[in-house]
N, C-alpha and C. Protein backbone atom coordinates (compact mmCIF):
# COMPACT_ATOMS: atom_id res chain seq x y z
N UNK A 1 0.83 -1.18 0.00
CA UNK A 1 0.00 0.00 0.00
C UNK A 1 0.87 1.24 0.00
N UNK A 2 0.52 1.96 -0.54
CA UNK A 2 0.88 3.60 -0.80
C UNK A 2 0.45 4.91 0.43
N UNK A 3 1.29 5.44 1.08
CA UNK A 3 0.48 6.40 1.90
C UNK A 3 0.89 7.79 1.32
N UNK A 4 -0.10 8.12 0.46
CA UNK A 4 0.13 9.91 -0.40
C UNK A 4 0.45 10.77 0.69
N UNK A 5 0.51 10.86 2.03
CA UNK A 5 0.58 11.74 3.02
C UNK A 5 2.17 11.77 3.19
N UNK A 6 3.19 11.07 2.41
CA UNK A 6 4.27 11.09 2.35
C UNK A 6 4.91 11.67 0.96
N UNK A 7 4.26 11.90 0.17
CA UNK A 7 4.48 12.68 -1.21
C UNK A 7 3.32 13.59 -1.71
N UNK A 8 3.43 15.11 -1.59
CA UNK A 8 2.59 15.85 -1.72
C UNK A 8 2.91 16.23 -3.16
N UNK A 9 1.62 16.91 -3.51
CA UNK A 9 1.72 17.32 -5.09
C UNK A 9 1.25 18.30 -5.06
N UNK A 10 1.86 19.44 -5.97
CA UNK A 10 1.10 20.52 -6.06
C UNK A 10 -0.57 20.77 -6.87
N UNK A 11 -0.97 21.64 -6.56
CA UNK A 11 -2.46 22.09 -7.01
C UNK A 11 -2.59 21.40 -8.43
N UNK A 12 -1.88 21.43 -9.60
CA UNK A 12 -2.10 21.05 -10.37
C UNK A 12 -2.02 19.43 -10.36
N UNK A 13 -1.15 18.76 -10.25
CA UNK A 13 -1.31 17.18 -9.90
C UNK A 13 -2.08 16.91 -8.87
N UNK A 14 -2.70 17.32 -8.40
CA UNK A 14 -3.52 17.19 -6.82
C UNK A 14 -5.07 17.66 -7.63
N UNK A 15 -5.48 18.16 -8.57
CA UNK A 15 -6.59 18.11 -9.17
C UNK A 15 -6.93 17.46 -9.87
N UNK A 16 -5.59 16.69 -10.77
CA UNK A 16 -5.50 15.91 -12.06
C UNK A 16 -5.70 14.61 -11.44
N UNK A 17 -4.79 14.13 -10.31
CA UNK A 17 -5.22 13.17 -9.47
C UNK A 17 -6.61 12.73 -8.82
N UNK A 18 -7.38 13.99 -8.32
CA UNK A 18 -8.84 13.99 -7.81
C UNK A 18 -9.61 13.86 -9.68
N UNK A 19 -9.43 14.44 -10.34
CA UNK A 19 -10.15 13.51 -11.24
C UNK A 19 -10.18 12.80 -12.11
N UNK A 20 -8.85 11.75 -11.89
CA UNK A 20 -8.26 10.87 -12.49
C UNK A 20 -8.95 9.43 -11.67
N UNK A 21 -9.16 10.03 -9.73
CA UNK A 21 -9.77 8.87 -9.44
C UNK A 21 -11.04 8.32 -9.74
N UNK A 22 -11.77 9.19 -9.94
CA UNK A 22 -12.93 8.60 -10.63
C UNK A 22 -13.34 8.26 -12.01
N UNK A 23 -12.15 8.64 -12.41
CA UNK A 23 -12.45 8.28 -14.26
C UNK A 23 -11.41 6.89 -14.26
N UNK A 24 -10.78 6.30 -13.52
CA UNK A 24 -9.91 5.44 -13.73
C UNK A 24 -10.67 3.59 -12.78
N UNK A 25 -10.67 3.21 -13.63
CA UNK A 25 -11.58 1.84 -13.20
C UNK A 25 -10.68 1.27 -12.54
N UNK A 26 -10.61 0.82 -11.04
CA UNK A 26 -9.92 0.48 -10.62
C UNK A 26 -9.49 -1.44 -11.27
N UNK A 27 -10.13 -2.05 -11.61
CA UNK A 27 -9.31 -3.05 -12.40
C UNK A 27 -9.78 -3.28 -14.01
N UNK A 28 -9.78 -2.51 -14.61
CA UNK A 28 -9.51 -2.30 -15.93
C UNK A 28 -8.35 -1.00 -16.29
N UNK A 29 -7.98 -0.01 -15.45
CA UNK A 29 -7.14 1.07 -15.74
C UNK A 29 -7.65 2.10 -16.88
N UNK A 30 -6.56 2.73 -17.28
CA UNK A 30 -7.53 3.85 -18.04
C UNK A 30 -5.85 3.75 -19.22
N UNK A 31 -5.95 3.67 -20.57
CA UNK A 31 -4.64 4.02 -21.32
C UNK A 31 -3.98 5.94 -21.08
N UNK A 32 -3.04 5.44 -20.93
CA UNK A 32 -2.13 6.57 -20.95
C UNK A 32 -2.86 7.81 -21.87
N UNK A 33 -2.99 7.60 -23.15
CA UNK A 33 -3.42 8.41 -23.93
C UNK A 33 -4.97 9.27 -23.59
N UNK A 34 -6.48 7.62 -23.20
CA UNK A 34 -7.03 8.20 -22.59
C UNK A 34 -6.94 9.03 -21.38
N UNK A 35 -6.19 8.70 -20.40
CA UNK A 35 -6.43 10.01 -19.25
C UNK A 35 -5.66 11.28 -20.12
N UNK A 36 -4.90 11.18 -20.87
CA UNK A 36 -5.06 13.03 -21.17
C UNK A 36 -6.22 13.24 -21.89
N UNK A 37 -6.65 12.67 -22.71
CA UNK A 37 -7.70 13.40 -22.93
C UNK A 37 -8.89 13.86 -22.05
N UNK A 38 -8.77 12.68 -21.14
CA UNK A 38 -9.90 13.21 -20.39
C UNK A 38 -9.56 14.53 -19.04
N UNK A 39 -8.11 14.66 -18.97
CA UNK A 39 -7.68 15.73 -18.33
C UNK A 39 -7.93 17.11 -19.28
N UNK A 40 -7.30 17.22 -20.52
CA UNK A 40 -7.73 17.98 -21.60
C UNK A 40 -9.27 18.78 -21.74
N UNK A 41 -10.24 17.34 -21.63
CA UNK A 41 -11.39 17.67 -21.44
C UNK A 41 -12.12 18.57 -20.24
N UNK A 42 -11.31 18.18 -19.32
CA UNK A 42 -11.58 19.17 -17.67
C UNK A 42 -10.70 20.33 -18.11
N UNK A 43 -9.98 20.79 -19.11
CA UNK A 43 -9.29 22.29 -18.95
C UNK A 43 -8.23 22.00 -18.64
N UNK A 44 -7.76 20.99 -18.47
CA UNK A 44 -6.00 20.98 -18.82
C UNK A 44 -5.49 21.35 -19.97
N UNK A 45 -4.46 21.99 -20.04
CA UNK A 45 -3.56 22.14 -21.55
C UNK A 45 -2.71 20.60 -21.52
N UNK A 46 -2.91 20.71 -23.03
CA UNK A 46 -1.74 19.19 -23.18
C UNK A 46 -0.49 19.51 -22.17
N UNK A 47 0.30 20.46 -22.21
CA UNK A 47 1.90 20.65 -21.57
C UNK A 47 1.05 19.86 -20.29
N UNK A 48 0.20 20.42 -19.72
CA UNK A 48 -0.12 20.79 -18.28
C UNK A 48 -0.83 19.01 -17.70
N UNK A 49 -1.21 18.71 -19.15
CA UNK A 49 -1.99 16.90 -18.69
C UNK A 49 -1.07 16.30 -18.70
N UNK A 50 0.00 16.53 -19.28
CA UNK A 50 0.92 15.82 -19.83
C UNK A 50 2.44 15.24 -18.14
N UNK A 51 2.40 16.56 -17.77
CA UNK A 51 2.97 17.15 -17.18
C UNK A 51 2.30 16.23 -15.21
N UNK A 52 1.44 16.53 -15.47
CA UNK A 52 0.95 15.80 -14.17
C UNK A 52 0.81 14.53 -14.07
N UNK A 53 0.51 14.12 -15.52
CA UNK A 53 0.51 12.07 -15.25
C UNK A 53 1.79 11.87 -15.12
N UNK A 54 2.47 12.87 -15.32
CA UNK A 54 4.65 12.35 -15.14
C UNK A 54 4.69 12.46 -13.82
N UNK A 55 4.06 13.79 -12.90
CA UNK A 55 4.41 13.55 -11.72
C UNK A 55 3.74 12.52 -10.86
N UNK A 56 2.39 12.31 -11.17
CA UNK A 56 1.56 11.43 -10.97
C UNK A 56 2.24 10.10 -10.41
N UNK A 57 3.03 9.90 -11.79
CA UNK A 57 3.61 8.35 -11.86
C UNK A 57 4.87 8.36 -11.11
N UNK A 58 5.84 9.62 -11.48
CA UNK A 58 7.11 9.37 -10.44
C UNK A 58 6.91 9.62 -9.17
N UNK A 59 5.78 9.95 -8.20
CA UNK A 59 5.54 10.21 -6.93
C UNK A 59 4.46 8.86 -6.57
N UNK A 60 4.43 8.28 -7.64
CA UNK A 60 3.89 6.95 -7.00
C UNK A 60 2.43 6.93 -6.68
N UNK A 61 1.30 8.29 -7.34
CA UNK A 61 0.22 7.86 -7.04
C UNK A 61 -0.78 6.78 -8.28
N UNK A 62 0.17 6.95 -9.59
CA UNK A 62 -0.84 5.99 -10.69
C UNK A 62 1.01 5.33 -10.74
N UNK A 63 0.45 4.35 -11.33
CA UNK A 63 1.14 2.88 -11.79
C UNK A 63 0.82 2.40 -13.44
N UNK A 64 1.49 2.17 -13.87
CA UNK A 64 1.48 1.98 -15.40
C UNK A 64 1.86 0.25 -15.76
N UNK A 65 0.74 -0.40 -16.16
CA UNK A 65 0.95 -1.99 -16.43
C UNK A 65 0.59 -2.22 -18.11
N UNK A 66 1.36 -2.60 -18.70
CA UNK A 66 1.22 -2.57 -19.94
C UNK A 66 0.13 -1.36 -21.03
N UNK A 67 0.70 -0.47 -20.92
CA UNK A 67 0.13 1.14 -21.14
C UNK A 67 -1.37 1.67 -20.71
N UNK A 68 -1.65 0.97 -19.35
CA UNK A 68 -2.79 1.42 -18.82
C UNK A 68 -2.37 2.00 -17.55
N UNK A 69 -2.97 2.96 -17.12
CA UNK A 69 -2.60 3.75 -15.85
C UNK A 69 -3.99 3.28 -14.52
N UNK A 70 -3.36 2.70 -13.71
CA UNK A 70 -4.37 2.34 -12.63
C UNK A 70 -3.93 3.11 -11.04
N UNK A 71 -4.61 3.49 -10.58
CA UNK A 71 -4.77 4.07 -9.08
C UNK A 71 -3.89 3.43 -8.10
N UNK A 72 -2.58 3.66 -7.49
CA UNK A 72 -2.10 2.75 -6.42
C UNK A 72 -2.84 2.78 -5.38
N UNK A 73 -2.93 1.69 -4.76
CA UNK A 73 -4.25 1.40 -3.62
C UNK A 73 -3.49 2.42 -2.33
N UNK A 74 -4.16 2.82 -1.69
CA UNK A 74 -3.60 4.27 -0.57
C UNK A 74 -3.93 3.46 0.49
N UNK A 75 -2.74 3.79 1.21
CA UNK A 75 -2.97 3.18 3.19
C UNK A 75 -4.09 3.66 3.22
N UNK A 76 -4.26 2.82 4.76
CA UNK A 76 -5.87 3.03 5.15
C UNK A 76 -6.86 3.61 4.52
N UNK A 77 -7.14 2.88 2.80
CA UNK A 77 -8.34 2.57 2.09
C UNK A 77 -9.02 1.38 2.09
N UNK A 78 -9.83 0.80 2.23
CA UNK A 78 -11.02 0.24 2.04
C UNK A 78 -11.25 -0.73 1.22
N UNK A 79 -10.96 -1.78 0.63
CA UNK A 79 -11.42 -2.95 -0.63
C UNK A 79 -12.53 -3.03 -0.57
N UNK A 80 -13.67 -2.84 -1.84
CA UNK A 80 -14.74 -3.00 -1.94
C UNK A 80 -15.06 -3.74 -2.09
């Protein structure tokens, strides 16, 4: 498990993240390509979608398994 309370992100990855979690199926993932668009679609600029799934991924909150981006499960969350 992942605890985000140990890697903070700024405003911009910290929005892209809040609505990345609900557009991202937790076991089907979402392709790389789709989440920018769907960041794009909320008013991201490409630089700026582009830009947050990088920090996204090197701070360890999405995970990339054969070019799909899925949610790392966060300490003290919940299995449905």
């Amino acid at each position: 498990m992942y605890n985000t309370n140990n890697r903070s992100l700024g405003p911009l990855s910290g929005d892209a993240y809040e609505l990345l979690l609900t557009a991202i199926e937790s076991s089907e993932g979402l392709a790389f390509e789709e989440a920018l668009g769907h960041l794009r679609e909320e008013g991201f600029s490409e630089g700026d979608a582009e830009y947050a799934l990088e920090r996204l991924l090197l701070r360890g909150y999405l995970y990339e398994v054969d070019g799909k981006l899925f949610v790392t499960e966060r300490a003290g969350s919940s299995s449905e």
